[in-house]
Structures are given as C-alpha cells and as structure tokens.
Protein backbone atom coordinates (compact mmCIF):
# COMPACT_ATOMS: atom_id res chain seq x y z
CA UNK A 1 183.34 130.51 9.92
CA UNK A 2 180.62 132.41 12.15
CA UNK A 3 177.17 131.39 12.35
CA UNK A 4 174.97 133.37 10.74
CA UNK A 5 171.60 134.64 13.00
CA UNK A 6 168.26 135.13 11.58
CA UNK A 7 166.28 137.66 13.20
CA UNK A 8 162.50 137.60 12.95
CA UNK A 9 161.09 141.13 13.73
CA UNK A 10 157.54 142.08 15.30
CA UNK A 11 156.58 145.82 15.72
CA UNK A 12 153.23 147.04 17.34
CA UNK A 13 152.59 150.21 16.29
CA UNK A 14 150.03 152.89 17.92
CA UNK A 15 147.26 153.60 15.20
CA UNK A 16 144.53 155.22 16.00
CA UNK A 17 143.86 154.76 19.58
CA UNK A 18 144.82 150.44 19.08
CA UNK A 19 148.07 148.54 18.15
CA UNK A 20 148.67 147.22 14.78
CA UNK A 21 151.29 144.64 14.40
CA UNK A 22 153.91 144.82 11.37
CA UNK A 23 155.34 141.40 10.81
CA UNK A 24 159.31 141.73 9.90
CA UNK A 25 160.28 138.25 8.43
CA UNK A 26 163.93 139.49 8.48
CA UNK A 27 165.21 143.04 8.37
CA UNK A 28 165.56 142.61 3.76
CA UNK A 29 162.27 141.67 3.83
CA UNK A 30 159.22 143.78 3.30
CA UNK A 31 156.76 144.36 6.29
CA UNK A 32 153.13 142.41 6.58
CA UNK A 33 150.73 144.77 8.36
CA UNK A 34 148.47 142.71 10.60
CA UNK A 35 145.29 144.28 12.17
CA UNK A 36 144.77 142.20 15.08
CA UNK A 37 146.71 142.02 18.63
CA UNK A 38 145.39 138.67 19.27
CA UNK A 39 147.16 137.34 16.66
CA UNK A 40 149.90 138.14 18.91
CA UNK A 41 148.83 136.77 21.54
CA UNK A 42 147.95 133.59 19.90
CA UNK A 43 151.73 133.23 18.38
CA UNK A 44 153.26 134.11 21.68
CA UNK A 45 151.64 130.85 23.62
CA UNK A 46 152.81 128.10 25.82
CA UNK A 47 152.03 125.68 23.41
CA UNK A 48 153.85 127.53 20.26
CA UNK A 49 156.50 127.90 22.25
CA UNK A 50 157.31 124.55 23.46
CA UNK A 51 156.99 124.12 19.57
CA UNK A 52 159.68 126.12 18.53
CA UNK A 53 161.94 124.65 21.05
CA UNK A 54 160.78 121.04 20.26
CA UNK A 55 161.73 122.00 17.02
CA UNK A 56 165.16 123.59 17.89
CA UNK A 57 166.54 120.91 20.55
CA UNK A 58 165.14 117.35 18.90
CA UNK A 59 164.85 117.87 15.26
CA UNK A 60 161.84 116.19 14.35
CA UNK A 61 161.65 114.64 11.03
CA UNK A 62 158.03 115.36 10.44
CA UNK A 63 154.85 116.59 12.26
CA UNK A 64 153.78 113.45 13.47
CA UNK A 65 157.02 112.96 14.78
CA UNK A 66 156.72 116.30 16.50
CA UNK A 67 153.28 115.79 17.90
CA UNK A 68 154.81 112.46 19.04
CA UNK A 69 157.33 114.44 21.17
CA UNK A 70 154.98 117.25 22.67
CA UNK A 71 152.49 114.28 23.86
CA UNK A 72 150.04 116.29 21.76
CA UNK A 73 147.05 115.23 19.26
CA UNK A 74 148.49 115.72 15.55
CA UNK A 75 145.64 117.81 14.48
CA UNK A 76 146.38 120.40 16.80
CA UNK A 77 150.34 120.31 16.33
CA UNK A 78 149.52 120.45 12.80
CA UNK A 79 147.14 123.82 13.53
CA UNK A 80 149.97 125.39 15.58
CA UNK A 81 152.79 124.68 12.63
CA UNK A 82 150.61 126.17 10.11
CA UNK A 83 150.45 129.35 12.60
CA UNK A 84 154.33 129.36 13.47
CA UNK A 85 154.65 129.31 9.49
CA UNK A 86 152.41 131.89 8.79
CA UNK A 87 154.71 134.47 11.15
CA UNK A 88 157.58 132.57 9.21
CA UNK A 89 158.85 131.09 12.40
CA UNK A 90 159.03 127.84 11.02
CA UNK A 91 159.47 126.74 7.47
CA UNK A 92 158.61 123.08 6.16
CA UNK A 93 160.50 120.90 3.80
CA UNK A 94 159.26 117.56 1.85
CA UNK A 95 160.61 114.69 2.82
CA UNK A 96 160.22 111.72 0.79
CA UNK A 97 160.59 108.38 1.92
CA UNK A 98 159.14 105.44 -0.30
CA UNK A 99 156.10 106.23 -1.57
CA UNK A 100 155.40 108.77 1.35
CA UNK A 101 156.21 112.21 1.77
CA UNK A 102 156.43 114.07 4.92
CA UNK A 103 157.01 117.35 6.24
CA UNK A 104 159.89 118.24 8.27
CA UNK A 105 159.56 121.42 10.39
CA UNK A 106 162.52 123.72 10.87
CA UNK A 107 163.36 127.13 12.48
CA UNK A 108 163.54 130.39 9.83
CA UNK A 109 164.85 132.20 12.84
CA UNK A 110 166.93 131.99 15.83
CA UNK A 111 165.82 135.62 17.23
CA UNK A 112 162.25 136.78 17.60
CA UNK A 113 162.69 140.34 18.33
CA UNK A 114 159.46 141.50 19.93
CA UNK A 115 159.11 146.48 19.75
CA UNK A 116 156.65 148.26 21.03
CA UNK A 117 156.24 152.06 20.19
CA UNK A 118 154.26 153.89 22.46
C-alpha cells in the first residue's frame, strides 16, 4: 500500500500594500489568517529546521531527548516545539513511563508547501 503525504500549506497574500500569511494545516482544513510576516520568518529558521529533521531522521522519544540530540538548552527546544506546533508542523503525544509522562514530538507533515501571490 502507498504512503500517504501530508501537505502543510502557507500562502502570503498581498493586502493592502503588506503580506498576510494564511496558514493551510492540510488542504480539508480551514485556513488561519496570520497578520504578521515575521512569524514567517521565525518558523522558517535554522534552528526550526534542524528540528523538524531531528525529528524526522532520529525519532526522539521526548523533548529532552530531542534537546539532547540538537546539543541545545531544553528551554529553548521546548520554545521552538511549541512554535513548530502552533503552524501544526509537529504534533506531541503523551508518553507514559512509570510515574512520568513525557512528550514525544512527531511530524503532522511531510510537505511544507511555501505560495506567494504577488
């Protein structure tokens, strides 16, 4: 059977003489409107995106775990994740192990489709 691939949509749209981003989670879904390119900008960093591939190529079973991986302080992982997540990029699932519970971090989408109308 064929793998099925999730497609996460961003549109910037001309409006008014600036850009406002519509957020597609996937093409069923209804659109976010978001007012601010930097948000953009922000999603689309370095960082973020050694994230998402983190994410993809090791499976981490949590955030520390992840954090543990990038070489990066856990509170600012943990700031990035909640940003990814946000943009539904990443999703996060409860773990529980003993009396702990933990979140694991995993992709929503394989394709981030990036339009701009001029």
């Amino acid at each position: 059977m064929a793998k099925t691939i999730r497609t996460k949509t961003i549109i910037l749209e001309p409006r008014q003489g600036a850009f406002t981003a519509i957020f597609q989670r996937f093409r069923s879904e209804p659109k976010k409107e978001v007012s601010e390119i930097g948000l953009l900008r922000s999603l689309l960093s370095n960082e973020k995106a050694r994230i998402l591939h983190t994410i993809k190529a090791k499976q981490p079973n949590s955030l520390y775990e992840l954090a543990k991986l990038l070489s990066r302080d856990f509170k600012s992982v943990r700031q990035d994740v909640l940003m990814l997540e946000k943009f539904g990029l990443i999703e996060r699932i409860p773990i529980h192990k003993g009396n702990r519970e933990k979140s694991k971090p995993i992709l929503t989408a394989d394709i981030l489709d990036i339009r701009i109308e001029l």
